[in-house]
PDB file of N, CA and C in Angstrom:
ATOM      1  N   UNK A   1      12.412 -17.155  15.011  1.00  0.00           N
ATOM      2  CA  UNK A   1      11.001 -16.922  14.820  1.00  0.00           C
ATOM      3  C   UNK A   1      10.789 -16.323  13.424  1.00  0.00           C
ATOM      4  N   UNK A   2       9.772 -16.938  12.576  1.00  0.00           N
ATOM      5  CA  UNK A   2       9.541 -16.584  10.932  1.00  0.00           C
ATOM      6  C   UNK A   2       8.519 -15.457  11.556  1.00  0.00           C
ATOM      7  N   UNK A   3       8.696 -14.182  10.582  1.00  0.00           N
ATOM      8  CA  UNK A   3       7.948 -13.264  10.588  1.00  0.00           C
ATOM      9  C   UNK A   3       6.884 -14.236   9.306  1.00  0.00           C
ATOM     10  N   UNK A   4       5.979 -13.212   9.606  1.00  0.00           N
ATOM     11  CA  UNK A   4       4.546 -13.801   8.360  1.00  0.00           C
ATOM     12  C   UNK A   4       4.472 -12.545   7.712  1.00  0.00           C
ATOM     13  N   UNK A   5       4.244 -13.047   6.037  1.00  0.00           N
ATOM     14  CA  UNK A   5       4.357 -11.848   4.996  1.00  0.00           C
ATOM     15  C   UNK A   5       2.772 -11.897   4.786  1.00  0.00           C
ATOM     16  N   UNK A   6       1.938 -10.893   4.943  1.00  0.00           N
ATOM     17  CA  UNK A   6       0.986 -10.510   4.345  1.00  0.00           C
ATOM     18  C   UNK A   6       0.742  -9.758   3.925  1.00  0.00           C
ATOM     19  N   UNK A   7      -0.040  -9.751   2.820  1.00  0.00           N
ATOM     20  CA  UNK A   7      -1.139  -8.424   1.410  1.00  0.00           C
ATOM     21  C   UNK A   7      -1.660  -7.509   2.722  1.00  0.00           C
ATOM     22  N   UNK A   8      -1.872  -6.523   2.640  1.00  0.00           N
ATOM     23  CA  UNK A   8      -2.065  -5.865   3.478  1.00  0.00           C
ATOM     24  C   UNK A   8      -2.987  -4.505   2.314  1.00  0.00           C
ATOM     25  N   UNK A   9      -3.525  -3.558   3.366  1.00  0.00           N
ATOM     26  CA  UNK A   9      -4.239  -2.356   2.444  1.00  0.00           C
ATOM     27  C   UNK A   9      -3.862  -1.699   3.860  1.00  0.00           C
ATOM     28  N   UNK A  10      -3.460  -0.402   3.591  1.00  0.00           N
ATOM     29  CA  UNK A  10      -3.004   0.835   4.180  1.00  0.00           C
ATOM     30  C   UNK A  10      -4.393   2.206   3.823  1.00  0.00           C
ATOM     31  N   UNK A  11      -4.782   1.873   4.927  1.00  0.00           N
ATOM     32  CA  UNK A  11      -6.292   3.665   4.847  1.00  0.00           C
ATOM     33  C   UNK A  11      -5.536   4.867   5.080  1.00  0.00           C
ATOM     34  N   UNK A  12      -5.974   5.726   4.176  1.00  0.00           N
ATOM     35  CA  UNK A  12      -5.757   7.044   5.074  1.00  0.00           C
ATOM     36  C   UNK A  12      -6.643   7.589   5.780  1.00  0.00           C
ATOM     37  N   UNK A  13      -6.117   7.524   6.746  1.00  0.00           N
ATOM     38  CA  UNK A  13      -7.016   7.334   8.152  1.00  0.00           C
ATOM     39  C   UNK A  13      -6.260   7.054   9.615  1.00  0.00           C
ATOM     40  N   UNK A  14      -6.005   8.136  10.193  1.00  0.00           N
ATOM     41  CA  UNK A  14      -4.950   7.398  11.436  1.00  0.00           C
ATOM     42  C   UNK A  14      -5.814   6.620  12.502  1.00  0.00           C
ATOM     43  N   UNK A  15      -5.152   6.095  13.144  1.00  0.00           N
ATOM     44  CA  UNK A  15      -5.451   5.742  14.528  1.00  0.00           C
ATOM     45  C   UNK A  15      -6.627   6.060  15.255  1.00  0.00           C
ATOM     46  N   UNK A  16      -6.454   7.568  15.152  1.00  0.00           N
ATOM     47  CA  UNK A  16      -7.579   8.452  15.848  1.00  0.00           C
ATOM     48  C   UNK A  16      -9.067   8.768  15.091  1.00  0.00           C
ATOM     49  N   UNK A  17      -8.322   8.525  13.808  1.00  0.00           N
ATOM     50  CA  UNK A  17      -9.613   8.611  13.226  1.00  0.00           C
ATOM     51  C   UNK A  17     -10.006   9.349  12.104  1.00  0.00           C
ATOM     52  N   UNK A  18      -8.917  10.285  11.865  1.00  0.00           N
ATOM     53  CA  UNK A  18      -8.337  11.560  11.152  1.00  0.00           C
ATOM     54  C   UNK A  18      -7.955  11.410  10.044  1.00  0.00           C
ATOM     55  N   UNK A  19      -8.485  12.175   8.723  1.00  0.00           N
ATOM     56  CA  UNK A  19      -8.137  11.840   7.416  1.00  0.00           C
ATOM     57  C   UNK A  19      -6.781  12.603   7.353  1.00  0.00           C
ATOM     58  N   UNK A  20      -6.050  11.537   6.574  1.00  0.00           N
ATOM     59  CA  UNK A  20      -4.549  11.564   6.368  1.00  0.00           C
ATOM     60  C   UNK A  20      -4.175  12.758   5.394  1.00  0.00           C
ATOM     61  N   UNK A  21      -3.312  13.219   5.611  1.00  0.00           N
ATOM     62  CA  UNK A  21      -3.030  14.852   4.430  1.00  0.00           C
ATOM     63  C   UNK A  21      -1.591  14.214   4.198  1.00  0.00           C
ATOM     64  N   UNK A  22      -0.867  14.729   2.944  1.00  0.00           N
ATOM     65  CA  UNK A  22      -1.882  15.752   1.842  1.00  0.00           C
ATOM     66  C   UNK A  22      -2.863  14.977   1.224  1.00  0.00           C
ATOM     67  N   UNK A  23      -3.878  15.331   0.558  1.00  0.00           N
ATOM     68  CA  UNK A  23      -4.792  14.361   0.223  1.00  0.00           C
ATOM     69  C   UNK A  23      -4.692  13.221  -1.058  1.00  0.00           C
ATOM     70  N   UNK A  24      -3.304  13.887  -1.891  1.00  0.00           N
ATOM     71  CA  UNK A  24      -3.029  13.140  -2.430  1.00  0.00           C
ATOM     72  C   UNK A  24      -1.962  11.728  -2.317  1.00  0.00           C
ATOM     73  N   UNK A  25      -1.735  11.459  -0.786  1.00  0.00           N
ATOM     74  CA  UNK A  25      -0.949  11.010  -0.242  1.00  0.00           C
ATOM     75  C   UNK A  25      -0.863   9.584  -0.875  1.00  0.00           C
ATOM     76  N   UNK A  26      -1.631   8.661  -1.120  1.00  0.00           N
ATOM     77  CA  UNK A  26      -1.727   7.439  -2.064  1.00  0.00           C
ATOM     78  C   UNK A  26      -1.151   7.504  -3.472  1.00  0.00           C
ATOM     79  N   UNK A  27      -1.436   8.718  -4.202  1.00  0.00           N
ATOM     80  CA  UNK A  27      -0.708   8.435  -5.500  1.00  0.00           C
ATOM     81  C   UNK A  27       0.871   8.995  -5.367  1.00  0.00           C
ATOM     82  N   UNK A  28       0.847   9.648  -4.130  1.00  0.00           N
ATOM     83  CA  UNK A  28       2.565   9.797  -4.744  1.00  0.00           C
ATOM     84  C   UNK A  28       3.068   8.456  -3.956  1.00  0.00           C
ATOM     85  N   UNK A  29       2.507   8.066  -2.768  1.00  0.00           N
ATOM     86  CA  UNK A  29       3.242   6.845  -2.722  1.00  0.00           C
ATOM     87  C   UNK A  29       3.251   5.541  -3.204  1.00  0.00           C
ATOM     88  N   UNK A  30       2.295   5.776  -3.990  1.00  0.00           N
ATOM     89  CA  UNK A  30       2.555   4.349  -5.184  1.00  0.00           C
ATOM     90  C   UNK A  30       3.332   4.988  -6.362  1.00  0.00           C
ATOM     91  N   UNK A  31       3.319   6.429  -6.507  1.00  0.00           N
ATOM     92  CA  UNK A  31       4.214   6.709  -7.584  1.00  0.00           C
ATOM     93  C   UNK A  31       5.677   6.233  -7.178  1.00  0.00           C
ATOM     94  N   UNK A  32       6.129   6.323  -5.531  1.00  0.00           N
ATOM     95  CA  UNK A  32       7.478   6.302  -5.706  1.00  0.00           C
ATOM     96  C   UNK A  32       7.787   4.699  -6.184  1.00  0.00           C
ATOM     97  N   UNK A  33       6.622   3.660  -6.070  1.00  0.00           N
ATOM     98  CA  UNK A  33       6.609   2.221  -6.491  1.00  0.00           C
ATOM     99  C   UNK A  33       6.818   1.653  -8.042  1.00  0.00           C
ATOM    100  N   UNK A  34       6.358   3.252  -8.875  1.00  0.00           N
ATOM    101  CA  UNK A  34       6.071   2.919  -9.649  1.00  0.00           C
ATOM    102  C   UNK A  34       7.370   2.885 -10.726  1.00  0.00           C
ATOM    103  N   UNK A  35       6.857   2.488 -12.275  1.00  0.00           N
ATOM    104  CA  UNK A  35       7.685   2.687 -13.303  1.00  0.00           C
ATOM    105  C   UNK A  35       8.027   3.244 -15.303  1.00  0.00           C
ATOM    106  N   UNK A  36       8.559   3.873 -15.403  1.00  0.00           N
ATOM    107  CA  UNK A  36       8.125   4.071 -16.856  1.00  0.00           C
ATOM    108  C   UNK A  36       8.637   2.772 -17.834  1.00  0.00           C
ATOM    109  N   UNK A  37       7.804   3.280 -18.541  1.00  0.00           N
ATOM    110  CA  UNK A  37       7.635   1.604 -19.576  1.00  0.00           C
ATOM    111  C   UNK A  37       8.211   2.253 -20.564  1.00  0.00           C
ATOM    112  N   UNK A  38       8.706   1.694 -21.785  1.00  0.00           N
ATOM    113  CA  UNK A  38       9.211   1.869 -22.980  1.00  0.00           C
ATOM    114  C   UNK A  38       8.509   2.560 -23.883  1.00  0.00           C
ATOM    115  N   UNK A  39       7.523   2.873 -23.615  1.00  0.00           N
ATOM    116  CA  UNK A  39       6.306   3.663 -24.240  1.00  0.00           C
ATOM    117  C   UNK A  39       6.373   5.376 -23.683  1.00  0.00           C
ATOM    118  N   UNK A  40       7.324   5.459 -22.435  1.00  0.00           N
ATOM    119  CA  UNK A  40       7.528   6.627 -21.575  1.00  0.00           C
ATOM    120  C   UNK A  40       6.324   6.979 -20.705  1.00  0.00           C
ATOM    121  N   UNK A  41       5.373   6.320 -20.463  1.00  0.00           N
ATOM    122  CA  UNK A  41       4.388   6.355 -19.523  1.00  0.00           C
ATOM    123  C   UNK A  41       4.871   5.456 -18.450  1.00  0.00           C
ATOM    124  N   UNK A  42       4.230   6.274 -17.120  1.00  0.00           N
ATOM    125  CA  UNK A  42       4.736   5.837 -15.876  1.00  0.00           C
ATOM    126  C   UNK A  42       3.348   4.726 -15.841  1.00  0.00           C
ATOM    127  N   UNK A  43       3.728   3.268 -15.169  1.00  0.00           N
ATOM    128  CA  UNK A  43       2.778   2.722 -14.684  1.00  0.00           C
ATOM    129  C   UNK A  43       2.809   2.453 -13.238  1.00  0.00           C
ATOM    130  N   UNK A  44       1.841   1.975 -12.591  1.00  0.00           N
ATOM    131  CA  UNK A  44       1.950   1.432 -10.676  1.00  0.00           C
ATOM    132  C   UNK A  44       2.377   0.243 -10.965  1.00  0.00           C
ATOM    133  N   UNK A  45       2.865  -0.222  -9.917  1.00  0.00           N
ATOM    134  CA  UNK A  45       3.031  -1.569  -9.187  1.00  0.00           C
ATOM    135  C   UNK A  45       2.013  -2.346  -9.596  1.00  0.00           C
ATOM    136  N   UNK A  46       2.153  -3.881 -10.013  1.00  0.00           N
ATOM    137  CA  UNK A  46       1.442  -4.510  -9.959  1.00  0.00           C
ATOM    138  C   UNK A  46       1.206  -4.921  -8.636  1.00  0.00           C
ATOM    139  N   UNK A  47       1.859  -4.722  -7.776  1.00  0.00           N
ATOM    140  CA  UNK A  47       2.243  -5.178  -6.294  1.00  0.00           C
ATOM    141  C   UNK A  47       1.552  -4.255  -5.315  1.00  0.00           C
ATOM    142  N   UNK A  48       1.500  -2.602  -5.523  1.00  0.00           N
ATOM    143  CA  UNK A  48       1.765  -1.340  -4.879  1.00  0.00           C
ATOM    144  C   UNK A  48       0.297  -0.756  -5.747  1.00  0.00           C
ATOM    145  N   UNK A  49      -0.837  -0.307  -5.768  1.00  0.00           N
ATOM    146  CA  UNK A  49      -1.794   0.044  -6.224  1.00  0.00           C
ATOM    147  C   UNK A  49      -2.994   1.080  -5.460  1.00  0.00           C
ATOM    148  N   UNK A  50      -3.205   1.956  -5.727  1.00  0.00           N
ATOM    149  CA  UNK A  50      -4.376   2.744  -5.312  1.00  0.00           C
ATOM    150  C   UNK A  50      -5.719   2.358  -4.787  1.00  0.00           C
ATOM    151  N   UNK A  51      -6.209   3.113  -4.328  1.00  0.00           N
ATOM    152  CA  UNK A  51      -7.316   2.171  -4.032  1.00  0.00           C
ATOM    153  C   UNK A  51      -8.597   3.370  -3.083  1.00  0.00           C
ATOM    154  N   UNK A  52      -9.701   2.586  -2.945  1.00  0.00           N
ATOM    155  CA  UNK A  52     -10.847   3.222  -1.480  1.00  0.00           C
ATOM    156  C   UNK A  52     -11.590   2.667  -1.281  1.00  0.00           C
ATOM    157  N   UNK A  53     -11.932   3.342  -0.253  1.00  0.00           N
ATOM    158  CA  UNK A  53     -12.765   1.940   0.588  1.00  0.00           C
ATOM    159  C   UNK A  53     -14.225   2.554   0.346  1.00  0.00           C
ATOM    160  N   UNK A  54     -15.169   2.127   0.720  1.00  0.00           N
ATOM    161  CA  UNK A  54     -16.711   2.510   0.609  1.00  0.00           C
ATOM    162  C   UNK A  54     -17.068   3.514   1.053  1.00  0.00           C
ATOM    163  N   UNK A  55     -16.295   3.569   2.015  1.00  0.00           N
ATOM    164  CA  UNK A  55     -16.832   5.094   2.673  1.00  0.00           C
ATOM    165  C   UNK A  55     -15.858   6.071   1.921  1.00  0.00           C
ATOM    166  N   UNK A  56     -15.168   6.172   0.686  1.00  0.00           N
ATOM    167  CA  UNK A  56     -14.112   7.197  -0.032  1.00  0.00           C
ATOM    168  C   UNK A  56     -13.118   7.373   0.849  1.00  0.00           C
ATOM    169  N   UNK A  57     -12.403   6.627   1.925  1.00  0.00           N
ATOM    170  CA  UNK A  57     -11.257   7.041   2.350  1.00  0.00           C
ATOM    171  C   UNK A  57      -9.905   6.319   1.196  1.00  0.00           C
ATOM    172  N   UNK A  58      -9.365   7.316   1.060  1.00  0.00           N
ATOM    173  CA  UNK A  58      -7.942   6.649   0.179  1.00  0.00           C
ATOM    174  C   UNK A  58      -7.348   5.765   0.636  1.00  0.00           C
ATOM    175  N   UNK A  59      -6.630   4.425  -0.113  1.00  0.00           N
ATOM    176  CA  UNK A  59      -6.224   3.467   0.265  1.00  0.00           C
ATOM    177  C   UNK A  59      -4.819   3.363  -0.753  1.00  0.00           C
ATOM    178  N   UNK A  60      -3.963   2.348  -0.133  1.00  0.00           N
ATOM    179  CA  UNK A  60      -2.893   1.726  -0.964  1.00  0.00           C
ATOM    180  C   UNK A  60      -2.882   0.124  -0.756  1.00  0.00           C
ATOM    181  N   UNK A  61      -3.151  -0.298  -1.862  1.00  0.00           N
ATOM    182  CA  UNK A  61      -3.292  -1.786  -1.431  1.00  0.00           C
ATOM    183  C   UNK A  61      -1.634  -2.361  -1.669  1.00  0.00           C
ATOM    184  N   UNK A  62      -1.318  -2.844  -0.788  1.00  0.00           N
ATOM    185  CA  UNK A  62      -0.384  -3.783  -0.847  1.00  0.00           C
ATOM    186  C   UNK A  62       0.143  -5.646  -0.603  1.00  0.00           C
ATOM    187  N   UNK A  63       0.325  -6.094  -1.947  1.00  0.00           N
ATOM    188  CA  UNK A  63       0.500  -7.312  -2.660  1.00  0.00           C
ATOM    189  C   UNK A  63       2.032  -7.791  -2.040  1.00  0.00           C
ATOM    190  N   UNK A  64       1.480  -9.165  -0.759  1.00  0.00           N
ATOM    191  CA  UNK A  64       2.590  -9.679   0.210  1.00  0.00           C
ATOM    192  C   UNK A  64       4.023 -10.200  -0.998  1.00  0.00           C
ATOM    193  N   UNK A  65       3.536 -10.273  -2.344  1.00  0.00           N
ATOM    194  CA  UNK A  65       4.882 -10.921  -3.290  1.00  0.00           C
ATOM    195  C   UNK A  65       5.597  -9.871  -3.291  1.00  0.00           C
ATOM    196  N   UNK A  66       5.349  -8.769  -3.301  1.00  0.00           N
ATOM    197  CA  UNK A  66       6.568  -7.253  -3.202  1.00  0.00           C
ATOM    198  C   UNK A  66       7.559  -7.977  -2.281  1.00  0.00           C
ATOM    199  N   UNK A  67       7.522  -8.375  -1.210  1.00  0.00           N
ATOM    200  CA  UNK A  67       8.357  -9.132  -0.638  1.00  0.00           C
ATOM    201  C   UNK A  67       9.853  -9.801  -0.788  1.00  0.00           C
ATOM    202  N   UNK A  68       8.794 -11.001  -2.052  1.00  0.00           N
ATOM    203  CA  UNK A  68       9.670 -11.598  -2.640  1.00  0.00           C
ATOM    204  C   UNK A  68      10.487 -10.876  -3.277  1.00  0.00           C
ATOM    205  N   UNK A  69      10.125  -9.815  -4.309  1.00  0.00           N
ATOM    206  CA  UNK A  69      11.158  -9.447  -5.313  1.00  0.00           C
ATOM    207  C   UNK A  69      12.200  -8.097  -4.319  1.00  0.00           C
ATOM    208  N   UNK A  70      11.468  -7.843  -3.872  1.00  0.00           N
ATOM    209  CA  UNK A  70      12.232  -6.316  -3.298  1.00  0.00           C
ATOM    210  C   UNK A  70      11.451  -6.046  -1.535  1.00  0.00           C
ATOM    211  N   UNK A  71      12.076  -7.018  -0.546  1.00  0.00           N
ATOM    212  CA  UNK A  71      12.010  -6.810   0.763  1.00  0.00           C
ATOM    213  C   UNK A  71      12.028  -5.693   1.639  1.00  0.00           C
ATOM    214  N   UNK A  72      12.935  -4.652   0.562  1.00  0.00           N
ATOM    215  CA  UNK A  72      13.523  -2.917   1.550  1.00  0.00           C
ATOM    216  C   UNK A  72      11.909  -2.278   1.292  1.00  0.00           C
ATOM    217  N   UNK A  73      11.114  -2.771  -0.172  1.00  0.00           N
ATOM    218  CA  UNK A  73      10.190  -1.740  -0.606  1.00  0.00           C
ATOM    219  C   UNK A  73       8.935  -2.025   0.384  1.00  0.00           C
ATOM    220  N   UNK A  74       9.017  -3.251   0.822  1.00  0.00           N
ATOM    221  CA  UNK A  74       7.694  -4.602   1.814  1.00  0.00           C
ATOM    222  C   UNK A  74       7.616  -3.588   3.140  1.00  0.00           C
ATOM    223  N   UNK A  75       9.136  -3.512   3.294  1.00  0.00           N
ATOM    224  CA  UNK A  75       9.452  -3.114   5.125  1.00  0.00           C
ATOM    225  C   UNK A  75       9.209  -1.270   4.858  1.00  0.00           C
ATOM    226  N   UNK A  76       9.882  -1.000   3.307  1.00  0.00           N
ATOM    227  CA  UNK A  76       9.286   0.870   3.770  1.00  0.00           C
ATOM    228  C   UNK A  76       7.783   0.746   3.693  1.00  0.00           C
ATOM    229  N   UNK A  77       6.690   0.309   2.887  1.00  0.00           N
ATOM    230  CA  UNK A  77       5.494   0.569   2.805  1.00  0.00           C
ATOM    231  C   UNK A  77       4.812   0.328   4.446  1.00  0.00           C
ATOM    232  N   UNK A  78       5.518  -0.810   5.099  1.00  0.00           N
ATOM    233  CA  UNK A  78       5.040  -1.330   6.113  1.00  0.00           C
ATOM    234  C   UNK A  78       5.614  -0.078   7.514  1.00  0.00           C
ATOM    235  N   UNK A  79       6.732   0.343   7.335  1.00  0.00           N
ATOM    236  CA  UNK A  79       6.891   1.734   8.347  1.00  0.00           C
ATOM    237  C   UNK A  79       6.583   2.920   7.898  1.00  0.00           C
ATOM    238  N   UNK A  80       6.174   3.214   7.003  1.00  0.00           N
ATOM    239  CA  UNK A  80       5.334   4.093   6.048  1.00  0.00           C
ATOM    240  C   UNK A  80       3.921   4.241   6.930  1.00  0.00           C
ATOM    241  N   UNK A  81       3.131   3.178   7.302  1.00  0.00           N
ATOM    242  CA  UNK A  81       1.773   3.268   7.716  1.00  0.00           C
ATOM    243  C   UNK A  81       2.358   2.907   8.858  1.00  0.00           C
ATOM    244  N   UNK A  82       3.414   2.829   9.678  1.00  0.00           N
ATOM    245  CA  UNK A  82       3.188   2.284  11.455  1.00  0.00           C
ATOM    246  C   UNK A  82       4.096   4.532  11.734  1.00  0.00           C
ATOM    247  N   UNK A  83       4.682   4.638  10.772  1.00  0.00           N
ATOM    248  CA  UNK A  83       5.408   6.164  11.408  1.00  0.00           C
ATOM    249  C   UNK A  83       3.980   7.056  11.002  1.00  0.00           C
ATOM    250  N   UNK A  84       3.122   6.556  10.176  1.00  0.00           N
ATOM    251  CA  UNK A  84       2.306   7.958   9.944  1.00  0.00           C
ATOM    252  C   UNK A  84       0.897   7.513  10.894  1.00  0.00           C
ATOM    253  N   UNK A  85       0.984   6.060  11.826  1.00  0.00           N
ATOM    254  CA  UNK A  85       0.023   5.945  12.435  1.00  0.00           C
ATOM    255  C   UNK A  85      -0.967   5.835  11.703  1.00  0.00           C
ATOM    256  N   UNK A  86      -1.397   4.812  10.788  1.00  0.00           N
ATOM    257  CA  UNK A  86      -2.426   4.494   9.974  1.00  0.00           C
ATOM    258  C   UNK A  86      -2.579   3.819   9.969  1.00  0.00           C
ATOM    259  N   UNK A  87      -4.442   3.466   9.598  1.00  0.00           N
ATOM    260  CA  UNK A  87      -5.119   1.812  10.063  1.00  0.00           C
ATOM    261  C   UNK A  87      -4.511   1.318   9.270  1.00  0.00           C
ATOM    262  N   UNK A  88      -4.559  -0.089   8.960  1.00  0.00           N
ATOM    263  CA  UNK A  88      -3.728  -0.724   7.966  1.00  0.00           C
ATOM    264  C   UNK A  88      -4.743  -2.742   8.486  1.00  0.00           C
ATOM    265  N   UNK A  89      -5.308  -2.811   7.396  1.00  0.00           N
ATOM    266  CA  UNK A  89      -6.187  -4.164   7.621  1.00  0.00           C
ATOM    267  C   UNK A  89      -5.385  -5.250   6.279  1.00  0.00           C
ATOM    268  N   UNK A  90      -5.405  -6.324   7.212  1.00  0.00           N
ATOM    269  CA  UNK A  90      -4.605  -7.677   6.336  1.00  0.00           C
ATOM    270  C   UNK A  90      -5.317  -7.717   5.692  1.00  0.00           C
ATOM    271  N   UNK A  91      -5.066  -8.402   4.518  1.00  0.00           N
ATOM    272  CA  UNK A  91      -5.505  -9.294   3.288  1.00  0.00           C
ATOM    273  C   UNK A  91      -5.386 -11.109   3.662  1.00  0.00           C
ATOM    274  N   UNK A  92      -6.389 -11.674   3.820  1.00  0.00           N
ATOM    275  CA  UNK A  92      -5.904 -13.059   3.978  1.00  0.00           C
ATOM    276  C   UNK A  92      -5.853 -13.289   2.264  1.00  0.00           C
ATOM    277  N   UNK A  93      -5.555 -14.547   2.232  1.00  0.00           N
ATOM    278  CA  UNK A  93      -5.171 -15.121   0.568  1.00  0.00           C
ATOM    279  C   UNK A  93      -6.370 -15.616   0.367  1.00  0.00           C
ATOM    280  N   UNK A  94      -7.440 -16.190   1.137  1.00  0.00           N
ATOM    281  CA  UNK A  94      -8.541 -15.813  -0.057  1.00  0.00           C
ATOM    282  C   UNK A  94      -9.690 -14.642  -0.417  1.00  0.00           C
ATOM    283  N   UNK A  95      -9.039 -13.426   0.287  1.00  0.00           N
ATOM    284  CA  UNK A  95      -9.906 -12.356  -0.177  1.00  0.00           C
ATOM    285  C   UNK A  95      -8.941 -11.833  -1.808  1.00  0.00           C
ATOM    286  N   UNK A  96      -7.197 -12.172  -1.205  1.00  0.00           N
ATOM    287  CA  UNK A  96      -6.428 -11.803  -2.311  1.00  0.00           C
ATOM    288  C   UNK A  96      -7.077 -12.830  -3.457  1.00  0.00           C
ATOM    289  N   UNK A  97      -7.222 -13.742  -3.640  1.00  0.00           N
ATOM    290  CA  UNK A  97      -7.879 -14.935  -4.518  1.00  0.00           C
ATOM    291  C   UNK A  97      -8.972 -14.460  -5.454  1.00  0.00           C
ATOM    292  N   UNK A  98      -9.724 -13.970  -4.767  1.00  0.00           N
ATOM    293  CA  UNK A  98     -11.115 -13.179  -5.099  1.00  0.00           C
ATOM    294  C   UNK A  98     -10.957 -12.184  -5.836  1.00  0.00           C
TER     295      UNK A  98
END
């Protein structure tokens, strides 16, 4: 059975309903995604990115090609939001398109 890779966005926001702590919880975990450039500035993921939703809850958007290049980083982001119990809404490919 093929698992299906999808773009996905991770809320902070559990289950219940509850804003996720610490509050900076999105930038350090795209920091651990992230990388310094030759310039010595750290950049994000083109893959792994910050984000919020309308109502200001913090988000991490995540880009299903992380996959491709690095599978361990696909599966931690993805038990990342199922161990901390957080909503987590797909991306179909043509909202990613858009």
């Amino acid at each position: 059975m093929k698992r299906n890779i999808d773009s996905f966005v991770i809320v902070g926001v559990t289950k219940e309903g509850k804003k996720f702590r610490p509050s900076d919880w999105c930038d350090r975990l795209c920091g651990i995604m992230s990388a310094f450039g030759a310039d010595n500035r750290m950049t994000y993921s083109p893959y792994v990115r910050p984000g919020c939703t309308l109502t200001g809850d913090k988000t991490v958007i995540v880009d299903a090609r992380i996959h491709d290049i690095e599978p361990l980083a696909y599966n931690f982001l993805v038990n990342f939001a199922k161990d901390n119990n957080l909503q987590v809404d797909t991306i179909t490919e043509d909202e990613a398109a858009a």
